[in-house]
C-alpha atoms as a PDB file:
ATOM      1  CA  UNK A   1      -1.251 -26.276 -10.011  1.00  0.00           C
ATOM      2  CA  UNK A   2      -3.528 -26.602 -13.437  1.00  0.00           C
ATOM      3  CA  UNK A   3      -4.995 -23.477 -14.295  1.00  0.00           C
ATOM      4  CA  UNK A   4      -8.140 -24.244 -16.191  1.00  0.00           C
ATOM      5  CA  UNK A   5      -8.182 -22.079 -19.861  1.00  0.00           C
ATOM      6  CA  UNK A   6     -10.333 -19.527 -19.104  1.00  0.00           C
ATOM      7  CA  UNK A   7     -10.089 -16.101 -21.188  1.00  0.00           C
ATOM      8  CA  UNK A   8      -9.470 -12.895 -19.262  1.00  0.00           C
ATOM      9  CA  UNK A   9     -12.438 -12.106 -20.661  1.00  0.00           C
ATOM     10  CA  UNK A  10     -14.799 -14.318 -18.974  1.00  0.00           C
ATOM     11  CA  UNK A  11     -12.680 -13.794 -15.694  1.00  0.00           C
ATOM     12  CA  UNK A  12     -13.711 -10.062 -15.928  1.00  0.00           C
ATOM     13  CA  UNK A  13     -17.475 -11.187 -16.058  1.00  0.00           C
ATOM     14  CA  UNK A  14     -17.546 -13.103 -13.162  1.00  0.00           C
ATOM     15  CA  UNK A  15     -15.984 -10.778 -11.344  1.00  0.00           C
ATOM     16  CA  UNK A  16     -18.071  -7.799 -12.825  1.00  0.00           C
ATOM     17  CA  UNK A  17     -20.792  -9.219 -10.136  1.00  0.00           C
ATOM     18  CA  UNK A  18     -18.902  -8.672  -7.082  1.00  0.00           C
ATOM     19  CA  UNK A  19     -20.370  -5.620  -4.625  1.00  0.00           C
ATOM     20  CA  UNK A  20     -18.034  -2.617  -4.662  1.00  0.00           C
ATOM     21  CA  UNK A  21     -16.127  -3.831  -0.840  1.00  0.00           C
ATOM     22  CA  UNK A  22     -15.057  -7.302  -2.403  1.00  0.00           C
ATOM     23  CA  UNK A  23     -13.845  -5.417  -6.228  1.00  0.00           C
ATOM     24  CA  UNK A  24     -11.879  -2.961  -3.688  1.00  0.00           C
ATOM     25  CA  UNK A  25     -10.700  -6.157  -1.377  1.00  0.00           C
ATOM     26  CA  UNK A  26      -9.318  -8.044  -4.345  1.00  0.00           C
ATOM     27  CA  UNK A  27      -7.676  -5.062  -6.374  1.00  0.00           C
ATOM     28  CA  UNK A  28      -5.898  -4.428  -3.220  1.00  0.00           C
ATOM     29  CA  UNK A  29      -4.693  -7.967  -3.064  1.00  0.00           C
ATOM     30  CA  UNK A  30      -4.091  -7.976  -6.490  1.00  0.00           C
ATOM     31  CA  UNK A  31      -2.091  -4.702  -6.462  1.00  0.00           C
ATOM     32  CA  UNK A  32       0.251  -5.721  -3.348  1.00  0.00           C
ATOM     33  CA  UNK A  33       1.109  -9.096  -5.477  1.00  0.00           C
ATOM     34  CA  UNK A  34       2.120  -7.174  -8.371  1.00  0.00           C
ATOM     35  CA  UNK A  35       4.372  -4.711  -6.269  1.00  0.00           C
ATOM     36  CA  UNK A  36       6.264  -7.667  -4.358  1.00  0.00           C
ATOM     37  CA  UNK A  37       7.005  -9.072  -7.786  1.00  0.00           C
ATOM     38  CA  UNK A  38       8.525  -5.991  -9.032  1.00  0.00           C
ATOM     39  CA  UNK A  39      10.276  -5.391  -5.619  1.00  0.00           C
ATOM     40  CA  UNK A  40      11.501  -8.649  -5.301  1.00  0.00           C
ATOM     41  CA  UNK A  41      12.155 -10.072  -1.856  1.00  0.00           C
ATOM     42  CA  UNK A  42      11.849  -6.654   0.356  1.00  0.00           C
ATOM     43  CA  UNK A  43       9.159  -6.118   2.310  1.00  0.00           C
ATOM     44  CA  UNK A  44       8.269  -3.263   4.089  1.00  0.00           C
ATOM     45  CA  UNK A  45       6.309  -3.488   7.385  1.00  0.00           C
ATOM     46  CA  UNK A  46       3.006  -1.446   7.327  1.00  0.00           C
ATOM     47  CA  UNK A  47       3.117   1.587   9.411  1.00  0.00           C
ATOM     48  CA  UNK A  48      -0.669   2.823  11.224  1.00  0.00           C
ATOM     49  CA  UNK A  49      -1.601   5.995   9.876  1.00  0.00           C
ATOM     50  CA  UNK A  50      -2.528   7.276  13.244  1.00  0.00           C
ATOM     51  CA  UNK A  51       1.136   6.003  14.987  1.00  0.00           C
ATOM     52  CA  UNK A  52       2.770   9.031  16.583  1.00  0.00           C
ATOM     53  CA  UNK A  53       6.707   9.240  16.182  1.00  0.00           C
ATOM     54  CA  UNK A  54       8.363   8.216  18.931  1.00  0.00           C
ATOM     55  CA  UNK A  55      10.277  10.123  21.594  1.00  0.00           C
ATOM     56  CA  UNK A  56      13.469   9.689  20.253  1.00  0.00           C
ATOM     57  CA  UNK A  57      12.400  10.438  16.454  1.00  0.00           C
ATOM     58  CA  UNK A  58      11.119  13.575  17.677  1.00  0.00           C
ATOM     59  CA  UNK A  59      14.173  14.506  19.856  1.00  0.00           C
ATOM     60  CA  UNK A  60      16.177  14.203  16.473  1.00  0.00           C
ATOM     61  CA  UNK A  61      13.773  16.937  15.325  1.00  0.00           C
ATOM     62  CA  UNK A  62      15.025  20.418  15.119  1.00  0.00           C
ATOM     63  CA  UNK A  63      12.819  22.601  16.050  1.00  0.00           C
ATOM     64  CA  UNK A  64       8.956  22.866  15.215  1.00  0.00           C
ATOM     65  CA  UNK A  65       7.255  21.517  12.200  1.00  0.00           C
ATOM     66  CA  UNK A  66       6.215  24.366   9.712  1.00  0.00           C
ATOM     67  CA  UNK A  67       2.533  25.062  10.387  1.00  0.00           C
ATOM     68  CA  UNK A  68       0.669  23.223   7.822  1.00  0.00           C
ATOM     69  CA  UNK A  69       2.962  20.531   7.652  1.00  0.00           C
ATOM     70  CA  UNK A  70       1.120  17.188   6.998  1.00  0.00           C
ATOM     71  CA  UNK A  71       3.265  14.415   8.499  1.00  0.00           C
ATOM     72  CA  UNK A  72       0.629  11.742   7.105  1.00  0.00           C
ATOM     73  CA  UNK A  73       1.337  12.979   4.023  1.00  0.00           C
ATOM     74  CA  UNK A  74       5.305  13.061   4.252  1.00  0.00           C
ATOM     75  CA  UNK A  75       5.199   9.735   5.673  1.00  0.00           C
ATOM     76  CA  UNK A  76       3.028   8.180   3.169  1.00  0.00           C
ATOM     77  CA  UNK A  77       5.636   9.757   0.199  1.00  0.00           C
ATOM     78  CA  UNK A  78       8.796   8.575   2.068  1.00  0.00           C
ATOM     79  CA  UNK A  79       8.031   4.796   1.994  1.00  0.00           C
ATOM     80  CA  UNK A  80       6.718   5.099  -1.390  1.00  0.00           C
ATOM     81  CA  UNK A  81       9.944   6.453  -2.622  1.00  0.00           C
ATOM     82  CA  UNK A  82      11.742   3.936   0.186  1.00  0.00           C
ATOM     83  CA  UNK A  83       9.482   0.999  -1.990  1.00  0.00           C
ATOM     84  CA  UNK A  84      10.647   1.695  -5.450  1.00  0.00           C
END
């Protein structure tokens, strides 16, 4: 594929017209590309924020959580450090 010589520059302008959903939609885009290239070939499935562990996770679970204990939060830090 050809890429036409356009400067960075002028690809910022065009894009500077784009309503706030579609600058979000393509930095998102933009953002996962960059991470698979530095990652390489893994690829790590996309977990719901609102899944519930499952019977047997929980089972493996000693005891209570502490109270406060944000399990969104954990999970969302445990497969960023599982991605790097």
């Amino acid at each position: 594929m050809e890429i036409p010589n356009i400067s960075l520059n002028s690809i910022l302008d065009m894009l500077r017209v784009l309503d706030s959903d579609n600058k979000q939609w393509l930095a998102d885009h933009l953002y996962d590309d960059i991470r698979a290239e530095k990652r390489g070939s893994l690829v790590y499935p996309v977990i719901p924020k609102n899944r519930k562990p499952s019977r047997k996770v929980l089972e493996n679970v000693a005891g209570s959580l502490p109270e406060g204990f944000d399990i969104d939060k954990e999970t969302d830090q445990m497969w960023e450090e599982m991605a790097k």
